[in-house]
PDB file of N, CA and C in Angstrom:
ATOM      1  N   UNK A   1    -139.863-101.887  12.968  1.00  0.00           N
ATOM      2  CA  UNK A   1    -138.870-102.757  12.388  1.00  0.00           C
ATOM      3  C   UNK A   1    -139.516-104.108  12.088  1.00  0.00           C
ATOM      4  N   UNK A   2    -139.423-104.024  10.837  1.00  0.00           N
ATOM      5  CA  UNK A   2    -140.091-106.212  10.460  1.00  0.00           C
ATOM      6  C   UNK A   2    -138.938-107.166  11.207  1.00  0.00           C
ATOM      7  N   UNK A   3    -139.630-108.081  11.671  1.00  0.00           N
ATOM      8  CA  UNK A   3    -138.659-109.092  12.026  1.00  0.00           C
ATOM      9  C   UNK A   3    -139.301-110.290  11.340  1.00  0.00           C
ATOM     10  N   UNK A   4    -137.946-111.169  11.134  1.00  0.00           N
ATOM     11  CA  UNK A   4    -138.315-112.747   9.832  1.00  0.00           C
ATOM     12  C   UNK A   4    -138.212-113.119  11.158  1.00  0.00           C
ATOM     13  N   UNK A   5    -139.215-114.609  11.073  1.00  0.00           N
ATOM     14  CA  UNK A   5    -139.079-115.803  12.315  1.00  0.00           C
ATOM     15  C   UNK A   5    -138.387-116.574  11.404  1.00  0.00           C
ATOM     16  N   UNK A   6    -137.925-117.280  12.773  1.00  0.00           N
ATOM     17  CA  UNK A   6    -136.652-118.456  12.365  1.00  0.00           C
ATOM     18  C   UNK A   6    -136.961-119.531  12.315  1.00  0.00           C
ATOM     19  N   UNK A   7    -138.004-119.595  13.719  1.00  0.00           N
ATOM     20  CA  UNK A   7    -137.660-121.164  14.677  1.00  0.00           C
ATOM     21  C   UNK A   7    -138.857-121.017  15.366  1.00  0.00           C
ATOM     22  N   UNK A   8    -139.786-122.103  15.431  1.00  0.00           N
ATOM     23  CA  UNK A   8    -140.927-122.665  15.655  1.00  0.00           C
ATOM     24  C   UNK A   8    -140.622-123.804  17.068  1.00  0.00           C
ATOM     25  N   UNK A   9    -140.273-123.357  18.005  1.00  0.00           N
ATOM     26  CA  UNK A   9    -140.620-125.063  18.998  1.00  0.00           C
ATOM     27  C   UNK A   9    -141.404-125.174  19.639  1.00  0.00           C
ATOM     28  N   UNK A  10    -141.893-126.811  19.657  1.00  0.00           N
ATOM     29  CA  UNK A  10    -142.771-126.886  20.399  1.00  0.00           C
ATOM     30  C   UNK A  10    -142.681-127.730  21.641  1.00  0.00           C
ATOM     31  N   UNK A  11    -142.933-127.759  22.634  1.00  0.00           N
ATOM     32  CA  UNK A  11    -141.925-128.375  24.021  1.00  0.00           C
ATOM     33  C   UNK A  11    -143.642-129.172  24.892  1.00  0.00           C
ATOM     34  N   UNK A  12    -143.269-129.859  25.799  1.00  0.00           N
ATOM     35  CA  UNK A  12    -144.142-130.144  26.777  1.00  0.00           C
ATOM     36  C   UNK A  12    -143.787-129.717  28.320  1.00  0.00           C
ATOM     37  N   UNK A  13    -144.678-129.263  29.052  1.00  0.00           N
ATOM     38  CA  UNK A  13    -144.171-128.946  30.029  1.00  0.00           C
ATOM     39  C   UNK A  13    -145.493-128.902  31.106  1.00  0.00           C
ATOM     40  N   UNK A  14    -145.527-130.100  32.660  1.00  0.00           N
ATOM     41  CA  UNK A  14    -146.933-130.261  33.272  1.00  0.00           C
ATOM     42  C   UNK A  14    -147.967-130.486  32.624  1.00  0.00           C
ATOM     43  N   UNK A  15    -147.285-131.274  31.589  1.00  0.00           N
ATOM     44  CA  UNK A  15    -148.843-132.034  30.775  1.00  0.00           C
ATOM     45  C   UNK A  15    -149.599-131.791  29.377  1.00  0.00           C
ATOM     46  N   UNK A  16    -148.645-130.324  29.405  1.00  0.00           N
ATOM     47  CA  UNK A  16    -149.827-129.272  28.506  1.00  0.00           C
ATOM     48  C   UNK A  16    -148.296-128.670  27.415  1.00  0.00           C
ATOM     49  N   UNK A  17    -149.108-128.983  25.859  1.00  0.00           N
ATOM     50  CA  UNK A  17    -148.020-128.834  25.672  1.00  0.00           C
ATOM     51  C   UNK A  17    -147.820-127.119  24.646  1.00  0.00           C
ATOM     52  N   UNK A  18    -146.802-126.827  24.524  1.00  0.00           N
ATOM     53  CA  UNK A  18    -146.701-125.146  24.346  1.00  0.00           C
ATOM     54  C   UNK A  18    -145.700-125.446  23.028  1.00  0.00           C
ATOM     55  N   UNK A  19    -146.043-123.731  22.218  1.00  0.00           N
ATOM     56  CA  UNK A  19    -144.957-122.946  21.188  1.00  0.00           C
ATOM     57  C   UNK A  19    -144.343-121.518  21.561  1.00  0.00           C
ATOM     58  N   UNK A  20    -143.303-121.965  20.677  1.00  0.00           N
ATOM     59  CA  UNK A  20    -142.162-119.947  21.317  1.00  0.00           C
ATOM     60  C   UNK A  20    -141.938-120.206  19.520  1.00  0.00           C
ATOM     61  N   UNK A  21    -142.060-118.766  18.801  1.00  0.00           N
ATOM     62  CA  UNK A  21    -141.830-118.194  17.967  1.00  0.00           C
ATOM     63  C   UNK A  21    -140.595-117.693  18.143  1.00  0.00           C
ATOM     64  N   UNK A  22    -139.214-117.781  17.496  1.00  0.00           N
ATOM     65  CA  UNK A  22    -138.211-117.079  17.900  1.00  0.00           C
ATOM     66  C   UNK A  22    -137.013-116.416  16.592  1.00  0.00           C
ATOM     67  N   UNK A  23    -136.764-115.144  16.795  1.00  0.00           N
ATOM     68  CA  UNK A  23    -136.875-114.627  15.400  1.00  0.00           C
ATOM     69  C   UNK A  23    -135.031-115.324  14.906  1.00  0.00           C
ATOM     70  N   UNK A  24    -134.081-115.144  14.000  1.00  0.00           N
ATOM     71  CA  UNK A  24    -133.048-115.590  13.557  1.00  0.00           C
ATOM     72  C   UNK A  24    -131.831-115.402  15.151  1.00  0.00           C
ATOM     73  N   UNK A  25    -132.057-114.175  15.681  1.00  0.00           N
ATOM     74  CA  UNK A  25    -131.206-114.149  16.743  1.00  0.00           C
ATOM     75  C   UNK A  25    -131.887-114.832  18.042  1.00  0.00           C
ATOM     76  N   UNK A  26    -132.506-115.788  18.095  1.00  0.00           N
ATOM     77  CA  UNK A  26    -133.216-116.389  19.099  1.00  0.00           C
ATOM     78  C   UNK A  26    -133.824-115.860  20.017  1.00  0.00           C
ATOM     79  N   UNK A  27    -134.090-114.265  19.865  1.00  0.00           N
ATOM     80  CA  UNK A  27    -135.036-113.738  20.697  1.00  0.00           C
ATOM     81  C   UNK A  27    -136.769-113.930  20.841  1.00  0.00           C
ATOM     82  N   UNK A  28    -137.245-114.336  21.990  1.00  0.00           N
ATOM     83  CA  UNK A  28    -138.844-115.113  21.314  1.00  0.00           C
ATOM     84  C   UNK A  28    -140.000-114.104  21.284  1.00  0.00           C
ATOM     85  N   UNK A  29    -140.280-113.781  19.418  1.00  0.00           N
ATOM     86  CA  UNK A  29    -141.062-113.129  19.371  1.00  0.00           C
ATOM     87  C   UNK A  29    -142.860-113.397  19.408  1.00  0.00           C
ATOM     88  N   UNK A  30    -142.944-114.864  20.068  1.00  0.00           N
ATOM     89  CA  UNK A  30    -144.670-114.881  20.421  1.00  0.00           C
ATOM     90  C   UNK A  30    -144.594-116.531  20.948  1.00  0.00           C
ATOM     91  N   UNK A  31    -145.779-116.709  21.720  1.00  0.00           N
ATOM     92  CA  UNK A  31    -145.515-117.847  22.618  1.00  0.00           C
ATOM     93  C   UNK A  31    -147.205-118.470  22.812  1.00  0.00           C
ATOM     94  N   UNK A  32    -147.453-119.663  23.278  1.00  0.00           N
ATOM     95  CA  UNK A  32    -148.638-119.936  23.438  1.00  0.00           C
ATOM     96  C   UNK A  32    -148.417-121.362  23.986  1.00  0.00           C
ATOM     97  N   UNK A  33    -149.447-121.914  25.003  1.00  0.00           N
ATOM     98  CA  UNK A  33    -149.282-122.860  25.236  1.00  0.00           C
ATOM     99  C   UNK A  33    -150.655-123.734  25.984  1.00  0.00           C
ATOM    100  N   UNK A  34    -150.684-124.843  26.639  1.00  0.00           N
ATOM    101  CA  UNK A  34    -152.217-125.304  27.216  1.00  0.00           C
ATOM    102  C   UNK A  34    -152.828-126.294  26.266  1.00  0.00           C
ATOM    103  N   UNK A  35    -151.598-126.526  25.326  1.00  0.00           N
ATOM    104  CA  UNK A  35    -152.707-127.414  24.379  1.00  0.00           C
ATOM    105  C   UNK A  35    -152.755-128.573  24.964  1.00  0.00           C
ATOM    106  N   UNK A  36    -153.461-129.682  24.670  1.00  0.00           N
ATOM    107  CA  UNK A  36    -153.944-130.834  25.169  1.00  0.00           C
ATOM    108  C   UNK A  36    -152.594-132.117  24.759  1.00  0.00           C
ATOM    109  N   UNK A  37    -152.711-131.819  22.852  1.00  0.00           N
ATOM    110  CA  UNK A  37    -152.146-132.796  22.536  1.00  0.00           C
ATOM    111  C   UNK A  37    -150.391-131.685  21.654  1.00  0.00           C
ATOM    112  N   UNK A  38    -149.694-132.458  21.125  1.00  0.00           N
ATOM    113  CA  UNK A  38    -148.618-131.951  20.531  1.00  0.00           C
ATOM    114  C   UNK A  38    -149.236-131.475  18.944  1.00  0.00           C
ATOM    115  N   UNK A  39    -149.989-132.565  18.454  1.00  0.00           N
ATOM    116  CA  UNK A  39    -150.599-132.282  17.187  1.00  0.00           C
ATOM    117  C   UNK A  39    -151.342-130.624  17.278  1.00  0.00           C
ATOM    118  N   UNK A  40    -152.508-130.493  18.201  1.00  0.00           N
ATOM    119  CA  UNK A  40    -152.916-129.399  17.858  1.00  0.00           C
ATOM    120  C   UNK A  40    -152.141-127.883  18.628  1.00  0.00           C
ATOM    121  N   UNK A  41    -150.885-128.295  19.027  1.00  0.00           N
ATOM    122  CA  UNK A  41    -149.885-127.045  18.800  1.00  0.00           C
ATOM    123  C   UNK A  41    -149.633-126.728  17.284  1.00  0.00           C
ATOM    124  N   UNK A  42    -149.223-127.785  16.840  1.00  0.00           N
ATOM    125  CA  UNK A  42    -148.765-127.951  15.448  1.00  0.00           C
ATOM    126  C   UNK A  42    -149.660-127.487  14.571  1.00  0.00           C
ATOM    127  N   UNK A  43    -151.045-128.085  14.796  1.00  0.00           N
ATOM    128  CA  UNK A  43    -152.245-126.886  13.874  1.00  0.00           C
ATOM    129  C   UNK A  43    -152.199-125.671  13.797  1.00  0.00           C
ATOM    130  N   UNK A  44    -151.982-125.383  15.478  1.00  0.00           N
ATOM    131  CA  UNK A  44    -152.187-123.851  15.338  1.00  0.00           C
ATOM    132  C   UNK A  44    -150.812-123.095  14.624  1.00  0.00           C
ATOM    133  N   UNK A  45    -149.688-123.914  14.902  1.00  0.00           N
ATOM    134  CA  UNK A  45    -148.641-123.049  13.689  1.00  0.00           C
ATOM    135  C   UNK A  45    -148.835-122.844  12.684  1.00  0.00           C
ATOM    136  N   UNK A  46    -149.544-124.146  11.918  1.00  0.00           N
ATOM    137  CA  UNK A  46    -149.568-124.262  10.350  1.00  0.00           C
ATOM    138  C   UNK A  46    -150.696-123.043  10.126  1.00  0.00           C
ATOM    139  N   UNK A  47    -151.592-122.859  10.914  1.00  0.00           N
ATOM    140  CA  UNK A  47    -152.755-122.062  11.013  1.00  0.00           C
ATOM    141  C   UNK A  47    -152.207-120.075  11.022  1.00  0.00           C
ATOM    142  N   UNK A  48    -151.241-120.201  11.597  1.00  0.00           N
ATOM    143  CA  UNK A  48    -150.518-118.620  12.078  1.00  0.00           C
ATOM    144  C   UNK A  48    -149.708-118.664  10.721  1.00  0.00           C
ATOM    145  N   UNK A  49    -148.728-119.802  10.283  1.00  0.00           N
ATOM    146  CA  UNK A  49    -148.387-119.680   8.794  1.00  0.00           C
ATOM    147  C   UNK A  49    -148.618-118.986   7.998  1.00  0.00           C
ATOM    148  N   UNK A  50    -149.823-119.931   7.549  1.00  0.00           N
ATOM    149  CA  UNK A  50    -150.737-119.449   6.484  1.00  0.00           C
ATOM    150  C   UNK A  50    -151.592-118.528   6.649  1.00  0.00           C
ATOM    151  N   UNK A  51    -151.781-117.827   7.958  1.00  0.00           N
ATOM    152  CA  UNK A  51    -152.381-116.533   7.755  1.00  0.00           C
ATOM    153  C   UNK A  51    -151.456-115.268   7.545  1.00  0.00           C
ATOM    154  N   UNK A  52    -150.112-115.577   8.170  1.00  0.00           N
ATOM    155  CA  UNK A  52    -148.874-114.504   7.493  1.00  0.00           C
ATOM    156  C   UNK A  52    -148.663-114.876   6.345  1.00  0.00           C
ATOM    157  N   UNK A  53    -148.812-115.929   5.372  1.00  0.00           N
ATOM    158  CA  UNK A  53    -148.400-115.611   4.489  1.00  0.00           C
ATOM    159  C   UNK A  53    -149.367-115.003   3.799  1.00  0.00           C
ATOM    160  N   UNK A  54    -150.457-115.426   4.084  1.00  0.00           N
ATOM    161  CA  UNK A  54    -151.884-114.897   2.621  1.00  0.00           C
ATOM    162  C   UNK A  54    -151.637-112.954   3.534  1.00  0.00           C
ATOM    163  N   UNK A  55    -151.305-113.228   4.267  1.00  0.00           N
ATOM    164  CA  UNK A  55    -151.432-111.516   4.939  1.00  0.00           C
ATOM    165  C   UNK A  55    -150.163-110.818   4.099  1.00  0.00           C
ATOM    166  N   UNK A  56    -148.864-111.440   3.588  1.00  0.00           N
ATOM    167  CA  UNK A  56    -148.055-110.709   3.065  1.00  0.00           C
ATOM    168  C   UNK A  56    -148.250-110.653   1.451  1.00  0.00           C
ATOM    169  N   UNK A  57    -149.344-112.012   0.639  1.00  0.00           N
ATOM    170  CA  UNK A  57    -149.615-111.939  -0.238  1.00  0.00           C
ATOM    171  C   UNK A  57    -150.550-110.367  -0.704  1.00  0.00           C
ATOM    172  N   UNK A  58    -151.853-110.595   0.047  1.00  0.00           N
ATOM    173  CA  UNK A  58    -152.374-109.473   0.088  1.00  0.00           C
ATOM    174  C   UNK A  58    -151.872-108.198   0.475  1.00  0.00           C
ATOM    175  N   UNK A  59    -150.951-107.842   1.093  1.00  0.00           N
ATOM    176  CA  UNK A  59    -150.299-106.640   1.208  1.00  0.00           C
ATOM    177  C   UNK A  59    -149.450-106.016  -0.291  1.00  0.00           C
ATOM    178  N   UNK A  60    -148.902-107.186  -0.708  1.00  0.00           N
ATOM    179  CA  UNK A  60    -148.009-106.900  -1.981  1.00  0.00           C
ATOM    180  C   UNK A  60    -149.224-106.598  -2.949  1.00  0.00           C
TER     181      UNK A  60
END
């Protein structure tokens, strides 16, 4: 079953700060966390982005 993501957050928690992928019904389909700063959470989204999208370009 494909699932669309919805919702991207990114939270701090003991210093280190983390993302939850969570699809339209708020169930969280992927998670990561340990980053240093808030910015390079944020890279790595823009980074997972743009590799689903060039991944759905190339599929079509």
């Amino acid at each position: 079953m494909l699932k669309i993501a919805g919702l991207f957050e990114v939270f701090e928690q003991h210093g280190e700060h983390h993302w939850v992928l969570r699809d339209w019904d708020g169930q969280i389909m992927a998670r990561n966390g340990g980053y240093i700063t808030r910015t390079a959470a944020l890279q790595e989204i823009e980074r997972l982005r743009v590799t689903a999208l060039t991944a759905n370009v190339v599929e079509a």
